[in-house]
Protein backbone atom coordinates (compact mmCIF):
# COMPACT_ATOMS: atom_id res chain seq x y z
CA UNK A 1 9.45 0.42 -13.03
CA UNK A 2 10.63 1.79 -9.47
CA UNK A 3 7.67 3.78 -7.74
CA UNK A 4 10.00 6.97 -7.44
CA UNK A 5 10.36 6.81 -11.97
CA UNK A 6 6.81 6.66 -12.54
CA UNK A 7 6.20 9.35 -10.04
CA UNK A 8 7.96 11.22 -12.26
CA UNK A 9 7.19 9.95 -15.10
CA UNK A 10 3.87 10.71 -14.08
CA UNK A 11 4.20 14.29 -12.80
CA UNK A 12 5.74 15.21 -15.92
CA UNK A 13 2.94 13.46 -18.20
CA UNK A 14 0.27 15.43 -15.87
CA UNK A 15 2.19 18.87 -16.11
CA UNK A 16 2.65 18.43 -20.52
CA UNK A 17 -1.45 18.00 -20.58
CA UNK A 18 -1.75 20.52 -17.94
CA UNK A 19 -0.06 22.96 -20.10
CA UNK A 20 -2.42 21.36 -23.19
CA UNK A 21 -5.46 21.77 -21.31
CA UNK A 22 -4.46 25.86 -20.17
CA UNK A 23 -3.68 26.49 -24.04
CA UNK A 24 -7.04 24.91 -25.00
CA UNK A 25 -9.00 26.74 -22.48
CA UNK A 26 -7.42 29.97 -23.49
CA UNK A 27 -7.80 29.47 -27.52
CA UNK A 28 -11.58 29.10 -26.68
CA UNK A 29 -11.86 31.91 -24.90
CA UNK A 30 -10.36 33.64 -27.21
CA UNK A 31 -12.68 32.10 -30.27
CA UNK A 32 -15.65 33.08 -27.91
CA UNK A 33 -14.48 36.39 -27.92
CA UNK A 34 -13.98 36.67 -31.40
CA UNK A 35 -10.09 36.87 -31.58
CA UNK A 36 -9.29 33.50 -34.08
CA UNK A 37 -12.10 33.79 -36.92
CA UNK A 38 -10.78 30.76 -38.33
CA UNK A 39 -11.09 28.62 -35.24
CA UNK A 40 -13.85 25.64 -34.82
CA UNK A 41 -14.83 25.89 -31.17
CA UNK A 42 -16.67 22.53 -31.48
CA UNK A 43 -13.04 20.92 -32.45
CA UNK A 44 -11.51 22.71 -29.80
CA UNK A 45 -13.85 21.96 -26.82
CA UNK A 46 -13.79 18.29 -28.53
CA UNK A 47 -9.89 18.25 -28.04
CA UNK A 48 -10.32 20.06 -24.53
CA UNK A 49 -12.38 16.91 -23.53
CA UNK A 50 -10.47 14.73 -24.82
CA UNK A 51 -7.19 16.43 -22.80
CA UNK A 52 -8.78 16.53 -19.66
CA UNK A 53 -10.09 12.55 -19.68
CA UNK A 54 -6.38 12.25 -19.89
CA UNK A 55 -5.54 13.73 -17.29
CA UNK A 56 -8.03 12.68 -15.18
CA UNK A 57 -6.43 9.70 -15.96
CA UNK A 58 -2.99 9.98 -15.22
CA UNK A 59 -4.39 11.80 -12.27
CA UNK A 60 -6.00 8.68 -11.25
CA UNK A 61 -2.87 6.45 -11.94
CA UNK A 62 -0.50 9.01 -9.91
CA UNK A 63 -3.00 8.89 -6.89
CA UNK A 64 -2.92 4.54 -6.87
CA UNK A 65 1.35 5.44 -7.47
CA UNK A 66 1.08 7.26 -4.32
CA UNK A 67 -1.32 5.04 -2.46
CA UNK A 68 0.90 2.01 -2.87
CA UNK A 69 4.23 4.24 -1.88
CA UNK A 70 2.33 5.00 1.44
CA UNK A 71 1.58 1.15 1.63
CA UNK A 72 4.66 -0.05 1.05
CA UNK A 73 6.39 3.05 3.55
CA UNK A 74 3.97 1.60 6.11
CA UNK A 75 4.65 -1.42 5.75
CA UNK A 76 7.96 -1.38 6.11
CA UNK A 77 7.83 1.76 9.42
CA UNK A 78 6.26 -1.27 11.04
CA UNK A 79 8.54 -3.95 10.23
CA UNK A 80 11.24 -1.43 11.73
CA UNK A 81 9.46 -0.76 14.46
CA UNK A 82 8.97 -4.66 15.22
CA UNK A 83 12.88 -5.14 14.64
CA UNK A 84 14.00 -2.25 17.19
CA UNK A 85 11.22 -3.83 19.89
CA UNK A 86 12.40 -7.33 19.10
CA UNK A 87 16.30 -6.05 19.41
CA UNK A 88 14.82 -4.33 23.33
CA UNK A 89 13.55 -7.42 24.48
CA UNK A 90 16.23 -9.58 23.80
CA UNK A 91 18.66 -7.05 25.38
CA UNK A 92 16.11 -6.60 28.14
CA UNK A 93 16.72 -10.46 28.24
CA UNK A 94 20.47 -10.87 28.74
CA UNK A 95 20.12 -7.94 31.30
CA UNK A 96 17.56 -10.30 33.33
CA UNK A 97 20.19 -13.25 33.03
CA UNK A 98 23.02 -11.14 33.96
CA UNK A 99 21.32 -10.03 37.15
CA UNK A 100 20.07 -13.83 37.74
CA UNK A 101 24.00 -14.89 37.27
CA UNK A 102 24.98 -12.13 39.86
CA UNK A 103 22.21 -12.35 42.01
CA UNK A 104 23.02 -16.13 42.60
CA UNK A 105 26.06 -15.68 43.37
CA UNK A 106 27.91 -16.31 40.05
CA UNK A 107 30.90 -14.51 38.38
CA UNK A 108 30.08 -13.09 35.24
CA UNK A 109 32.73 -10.98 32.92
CA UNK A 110 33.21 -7.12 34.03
CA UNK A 111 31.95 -6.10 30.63
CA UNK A 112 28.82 -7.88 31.25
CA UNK A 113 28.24 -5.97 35.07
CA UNK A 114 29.11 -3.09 33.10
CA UNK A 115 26.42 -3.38 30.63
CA UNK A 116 23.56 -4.64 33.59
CA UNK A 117 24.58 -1.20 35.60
CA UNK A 118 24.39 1.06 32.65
CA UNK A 119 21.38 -0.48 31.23
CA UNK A 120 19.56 0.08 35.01
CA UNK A 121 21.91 0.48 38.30
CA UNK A 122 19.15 0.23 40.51
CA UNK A 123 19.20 -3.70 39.25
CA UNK A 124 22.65 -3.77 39.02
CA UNK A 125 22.44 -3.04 43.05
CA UNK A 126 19.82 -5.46 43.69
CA UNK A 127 21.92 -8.44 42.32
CA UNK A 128 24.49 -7.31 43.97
CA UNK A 129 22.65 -7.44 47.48
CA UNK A 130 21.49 -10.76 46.51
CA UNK A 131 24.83 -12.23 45.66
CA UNK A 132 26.20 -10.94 49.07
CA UNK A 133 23.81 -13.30 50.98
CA UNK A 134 25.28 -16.13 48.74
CA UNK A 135 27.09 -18.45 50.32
CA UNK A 136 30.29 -20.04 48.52
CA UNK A 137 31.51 -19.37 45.58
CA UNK A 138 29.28 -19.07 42.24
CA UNK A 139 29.31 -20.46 38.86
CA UNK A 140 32.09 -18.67 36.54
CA UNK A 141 30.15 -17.42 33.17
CA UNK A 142 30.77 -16.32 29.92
CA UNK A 143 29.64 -12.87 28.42
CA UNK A 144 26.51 -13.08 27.00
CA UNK A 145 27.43 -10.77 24.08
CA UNK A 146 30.41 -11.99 23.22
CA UNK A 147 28.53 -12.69 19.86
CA UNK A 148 27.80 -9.75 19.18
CA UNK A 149 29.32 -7.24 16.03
CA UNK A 150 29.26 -3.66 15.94
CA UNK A 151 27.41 -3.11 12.39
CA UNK A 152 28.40 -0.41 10.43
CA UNK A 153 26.78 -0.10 7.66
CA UNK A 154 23.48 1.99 7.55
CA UNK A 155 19.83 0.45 7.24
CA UNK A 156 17.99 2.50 4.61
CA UNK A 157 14.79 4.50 5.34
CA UNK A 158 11.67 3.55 5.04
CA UNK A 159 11.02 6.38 2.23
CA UNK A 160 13.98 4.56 0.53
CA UNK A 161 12.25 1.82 0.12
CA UNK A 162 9.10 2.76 -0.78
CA UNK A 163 10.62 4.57 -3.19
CA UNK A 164 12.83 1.95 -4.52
CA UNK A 165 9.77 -0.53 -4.96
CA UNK A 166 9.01 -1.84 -8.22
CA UNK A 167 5.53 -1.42 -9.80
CA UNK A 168 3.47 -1.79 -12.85
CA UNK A 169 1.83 0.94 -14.08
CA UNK A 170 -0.77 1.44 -17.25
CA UNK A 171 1.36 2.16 -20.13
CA UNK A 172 4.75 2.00 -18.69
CA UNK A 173 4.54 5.93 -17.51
CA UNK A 174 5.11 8.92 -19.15
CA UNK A 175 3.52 9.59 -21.95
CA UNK A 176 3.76 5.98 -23.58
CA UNK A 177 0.04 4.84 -24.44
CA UNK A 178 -1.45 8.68 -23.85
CA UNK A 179 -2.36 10.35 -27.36
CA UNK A 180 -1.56 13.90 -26.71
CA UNK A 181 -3.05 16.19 -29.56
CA UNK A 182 -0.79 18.41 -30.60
CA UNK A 183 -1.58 22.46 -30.71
């Protein structure tokens, strides 16, 4: 079962007893006060107990739901994170080979100087300096992102995920394996 369907398989189990366990209360009351003569109050309070260790229970469930969502969110926050520093270093990368190419003297593609200025001009400059006090003519390169696609399609969110995530819960959720007593 996804995390997102027993959440709500969950919330809706919790609000049914909820609603069980406000009816309950309220029918006592009202045998304490002397409004139902033909109530038992002991078989009342007795189903009253019983309602609330269930929903202490599914309360207890939905918490560990939620725990493991936050995990899993977590989890995968930081493997994003890693991915977008990983992706800056390796750019940072070519931009330090592009301005070693320049800087000794070698010709690199225009799209490739254009990228090294954008990314920081004041090292675009500084290779440039350097590759004037070359002497003869440098190496010819190729574009060091000529490799490289465009990607379209969008990543999905961390909450997606979490969300999406498959997990085993007591009883399958809702209100399989909980005994509600009816009113």
């Amino acid at each position: 079962m996804k995390i997102q369907d027993a959440k709500k398989a969950y919330a809706a189990q919790m609000d049914t007893l909820w609603t069980r366990k406000r009816d309950l209360s309220q029918a006592l009351k009202n045998c304490q006060q002397g409004g139902a003569p033909n109530v038992d109050r002991v078989e009342i309070s007795r189903e009253l107990s019983a309602v609330d260790a269930q929903y202490n229970e599914a309360q207890g469930v939905m918490e560990s739901i939620i725990e493991r969502e936050t995990a899993i969110h977590n989890a995968e926050v930081a493997k994003q994170q890693g991915n977008a520093l990983s992706k800056a270093a390796e750019e940072m990368g070519k931009m330090l080979e592009i301005y070693h190419r320049i800087a000794s003297g070698g010709q690199v593609p225009p799209e490739d100087e254009q990228r090294l200025m954008e990314y920081n001009h004041e090292l675009y400059m500084a290779a440039k300096t350097a590759a004037m006090l070359q002497e003869g003519d440098g190496e010819k390169y190729d574009s060091l992102f000529e490799d490289e696609e465009e990607k379209n399609g969008e990543e999905k969110t961390a909450s997606e995920i979490a969300g999406e995530a498959e997990i085993s819960v007591p009883g399958g959720g809702g209100d399989a394996g909980l005994d509600i007593a009816s009113e």
